[in-house]
Each structure stands twice: as structure tokens, then as C-alpha cells.
Protein backbone atom coordinates (compact mmCIF):
# COMPACT_ATOMS: atom_id res chain seq x y z
CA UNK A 1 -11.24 -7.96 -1.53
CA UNK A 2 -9.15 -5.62 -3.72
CA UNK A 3 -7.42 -7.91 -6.24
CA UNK A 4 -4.96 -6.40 -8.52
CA UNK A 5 -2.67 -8.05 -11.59
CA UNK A 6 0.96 -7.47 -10.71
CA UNK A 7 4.41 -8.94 -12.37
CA UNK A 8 7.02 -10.37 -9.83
CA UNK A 9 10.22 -9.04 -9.77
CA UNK A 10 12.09 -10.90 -6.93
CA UNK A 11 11.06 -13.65 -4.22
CA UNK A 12 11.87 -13.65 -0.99
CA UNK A 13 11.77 -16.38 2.22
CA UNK A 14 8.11 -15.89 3.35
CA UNK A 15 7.55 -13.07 0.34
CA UNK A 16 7.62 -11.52 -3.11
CA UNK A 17 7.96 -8.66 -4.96
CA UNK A 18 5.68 -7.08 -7.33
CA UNK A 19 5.24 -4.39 -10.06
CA UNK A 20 1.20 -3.10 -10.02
CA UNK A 21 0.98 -0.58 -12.49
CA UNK A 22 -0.85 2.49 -10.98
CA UNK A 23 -4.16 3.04 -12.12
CA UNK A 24 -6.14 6.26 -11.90
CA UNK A 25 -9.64 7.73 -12.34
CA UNK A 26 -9.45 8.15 -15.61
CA UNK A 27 -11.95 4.91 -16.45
CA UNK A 28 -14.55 6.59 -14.71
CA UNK A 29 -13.89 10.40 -15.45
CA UNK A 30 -15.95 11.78 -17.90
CA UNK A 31 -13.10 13.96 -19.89
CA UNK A 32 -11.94 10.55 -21.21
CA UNK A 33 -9.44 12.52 -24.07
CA UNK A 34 -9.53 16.32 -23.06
CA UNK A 35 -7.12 14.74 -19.92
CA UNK A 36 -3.15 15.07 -19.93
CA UNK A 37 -3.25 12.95 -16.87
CA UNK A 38 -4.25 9.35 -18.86
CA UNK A 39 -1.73 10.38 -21.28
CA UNK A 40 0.57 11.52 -18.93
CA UNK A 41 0.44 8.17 -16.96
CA UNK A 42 0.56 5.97 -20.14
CA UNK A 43 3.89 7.63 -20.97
CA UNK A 44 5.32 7.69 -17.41
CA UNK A 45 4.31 3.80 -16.87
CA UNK A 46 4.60 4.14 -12.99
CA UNK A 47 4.70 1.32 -10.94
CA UNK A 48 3.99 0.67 -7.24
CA UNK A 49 6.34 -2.07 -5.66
CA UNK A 50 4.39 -3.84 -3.15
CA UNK A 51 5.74 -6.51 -1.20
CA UNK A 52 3.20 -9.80 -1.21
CA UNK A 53 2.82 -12.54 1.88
CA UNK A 54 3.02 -16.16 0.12
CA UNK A 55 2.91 -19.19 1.61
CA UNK A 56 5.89 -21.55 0.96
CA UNK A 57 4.25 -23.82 -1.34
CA UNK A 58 2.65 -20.84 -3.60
CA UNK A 59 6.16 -19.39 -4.01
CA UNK A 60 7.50 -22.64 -5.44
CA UNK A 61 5.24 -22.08 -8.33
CA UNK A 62 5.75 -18.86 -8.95
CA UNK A 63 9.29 -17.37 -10.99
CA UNK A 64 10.42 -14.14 -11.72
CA UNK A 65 8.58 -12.44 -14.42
CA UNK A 66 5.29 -13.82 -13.90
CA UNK A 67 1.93 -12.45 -13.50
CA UNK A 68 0.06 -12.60 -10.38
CA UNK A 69 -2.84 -11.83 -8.73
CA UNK A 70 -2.71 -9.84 -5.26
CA UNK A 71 -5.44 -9.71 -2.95
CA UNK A 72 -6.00 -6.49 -0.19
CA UNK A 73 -8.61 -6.60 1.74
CA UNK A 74 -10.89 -3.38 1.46
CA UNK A 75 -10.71 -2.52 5.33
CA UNK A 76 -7.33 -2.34 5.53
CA UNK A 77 -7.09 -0.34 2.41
CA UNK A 78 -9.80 2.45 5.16
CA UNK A 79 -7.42 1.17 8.21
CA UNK A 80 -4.14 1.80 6.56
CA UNK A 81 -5.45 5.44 5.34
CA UNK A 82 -6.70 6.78 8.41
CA UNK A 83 -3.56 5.74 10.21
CA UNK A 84 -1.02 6.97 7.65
CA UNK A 85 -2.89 10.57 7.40
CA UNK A 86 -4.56 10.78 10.47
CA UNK A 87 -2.18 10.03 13.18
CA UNK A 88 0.68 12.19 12.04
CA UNK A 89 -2.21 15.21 12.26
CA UNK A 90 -3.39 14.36 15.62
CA UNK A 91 0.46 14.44 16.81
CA UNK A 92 1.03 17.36 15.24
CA UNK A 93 -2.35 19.32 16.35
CA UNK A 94 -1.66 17.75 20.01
CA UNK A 95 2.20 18.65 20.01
CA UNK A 96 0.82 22.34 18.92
CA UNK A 97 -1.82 22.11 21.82
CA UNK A 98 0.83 21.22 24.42
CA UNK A 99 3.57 24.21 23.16
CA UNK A 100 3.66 27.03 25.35
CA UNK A 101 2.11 30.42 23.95
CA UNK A 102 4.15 33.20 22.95
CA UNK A 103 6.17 32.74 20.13
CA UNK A 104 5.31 31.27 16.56
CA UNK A 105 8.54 30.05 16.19
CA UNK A 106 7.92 27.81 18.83
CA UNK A 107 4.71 26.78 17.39
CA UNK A 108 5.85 25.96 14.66
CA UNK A 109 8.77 23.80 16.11
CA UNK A 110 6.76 21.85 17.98
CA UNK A 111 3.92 20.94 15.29
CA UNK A 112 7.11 19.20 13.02
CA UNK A 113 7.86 17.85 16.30
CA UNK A 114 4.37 16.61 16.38
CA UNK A 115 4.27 15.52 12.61
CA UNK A 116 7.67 13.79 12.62
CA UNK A 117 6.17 11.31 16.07
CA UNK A 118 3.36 10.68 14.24
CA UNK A 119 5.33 9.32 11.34
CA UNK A 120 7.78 7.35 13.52
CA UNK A 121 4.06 5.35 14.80
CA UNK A 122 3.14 5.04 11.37
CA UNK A 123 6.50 3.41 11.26
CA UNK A 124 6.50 1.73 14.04
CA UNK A 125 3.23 0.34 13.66
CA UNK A 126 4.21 -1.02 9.94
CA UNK A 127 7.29 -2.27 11.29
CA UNK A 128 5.29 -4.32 13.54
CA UNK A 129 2.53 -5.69 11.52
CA UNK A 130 4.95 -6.30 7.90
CA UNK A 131 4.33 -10.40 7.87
CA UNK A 132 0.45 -10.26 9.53
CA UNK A 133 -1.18 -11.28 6.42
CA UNK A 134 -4.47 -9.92 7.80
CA UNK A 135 -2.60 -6.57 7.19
CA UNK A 136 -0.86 -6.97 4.11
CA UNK A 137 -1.57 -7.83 0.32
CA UNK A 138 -1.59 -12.14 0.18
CA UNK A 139 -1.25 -13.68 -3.12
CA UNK A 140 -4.54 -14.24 -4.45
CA UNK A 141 -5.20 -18.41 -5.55
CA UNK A 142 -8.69 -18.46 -7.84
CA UNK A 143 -10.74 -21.27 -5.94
CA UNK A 144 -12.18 -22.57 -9.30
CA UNK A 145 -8.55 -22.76 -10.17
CA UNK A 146 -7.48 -24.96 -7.31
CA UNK A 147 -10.17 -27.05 -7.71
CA UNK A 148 -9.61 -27.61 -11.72
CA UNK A 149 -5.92 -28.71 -10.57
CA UNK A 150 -8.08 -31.73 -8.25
CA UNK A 151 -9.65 -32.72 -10.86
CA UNK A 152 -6.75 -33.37 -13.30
């Protein structure tokens, strides 16, 4: 599992919303100070919003403003980046395989063609799988921490 430290911004029915600030390389690069990109990124602050599954009794607990943990596990992190790069390719390269010779301008029409089907899966797909929370980032609950609460 992936877990990441992320501040709500809104709750939803069967959901939340969170703030991860992006992290880069820079940890483990070795130009450490002769970078602009760590200093470009400290400046910038960018966040990711990233919608979180939560079960109905973790979002009672939670309010606006807090810090969470998020949990993603590592094979969809693979799964989720072959299909968003890969598929979109293999439309394109098979809508280009399928256009009729002769004219680049056609070529060229139909691999967009191609590209733009592959992103409508990608889509589709997505669409389909938005509250499987084998798919999507769950809110993360410590185990030591739910078994202090038993005790207390």
C-alpha cells in the first residue's frame, strides 16, 4: 500500500475530498540544491485533489480541514498507468493500421480518431469503476490505532 497524508476539503455521501500535496524526486535526486524544480514546487505548492472511498462511520469522524491518511494500493497505481497511457496508443496505432493508404492527411485523421477512443475507454472504464474501492484510494485507519480506541 501507497499511503499518503492529505487535508479534506469537502465530504461527500459515500466520499471525500482531499488536498495531497505533490511530491517529486527531489528526496532521492542527488542535485539536492543545484535544482529549480524543489524550489520551484515549494513556491507553486501544487496540490492533487483526489477523491477518497469512506465508509459511513469513518466519515462521521472526520470534518473539513483535517488530516488524513489515504491508502492506494501499489497495483493499481501499475493498472491505472498502463491503461491511461497505453490504451489511448494502441487505439491510435490500430486506428492508423486500419486507415487506408494514400494520403497523410488521412493518417493523421484517423490516429486522433484513434487517440480520442482510447480516451473515451479510459473514461468509460473510470466511469465505471469510481466507487470499487479495490480501484480507488480508501481512507487509511492505523490498526494499532483502532485497537488503542478498544482498549480505552
Amino acid at each position: 500500500m501507497i499511503l499518503e497524508t492529505a487535508t479534506v476539503v469537502s465530504i461527500e455521501a459515500q466520499a471525500l475530498w482531499v488536498d495531497a500535496v505533490q511530491k517529486t524526486a527531489c528526496e532521492a535526486c542527488s542535485a539536492q540544491k543545484g535544482c529549480g524544480t524543489k524550489v520551484l514546487s515549494k513556491l507553486t505548492g501544487k496540490t492533487n485533489r483526489i477523491r477518497v472511498l469512506a465508509e459511513n462511520d469513518q466519515l462521521k469522524e472526520i470534518s473539513v480541514g483535517e488530516e488524513v491518511t489515504i491508502a492506494i494500493p501499489e497495483d493499481v497505481v501499475v493498472m491505472a498507468s498502463i491503461l491511461v497511457y497505453l490504451v489511448p496508443v494502441f487505439c491510435s496505432l490500430f486506428a492508423l493500421w486500419l486507415a487506408p493508404a494514400g494520403s497523410d492527411m488521412l493518417s493523421y485523421v484517423s490516429a486522433a480518431v484513434g487517440l480520442m477512443i482510447g480516451g473515451l475507454v479510459v473514461r468509460f472504464h473510470s466511469y465505471k469503476t469510481r466507487h470499487d474501492p479495490r480501484l480507488n484510494p480508501v481512507l487509511h485507519r492505523d490498526e494499532t490505532d483502532r485497537q488503542m480506541l478498544n482498549f480505552t
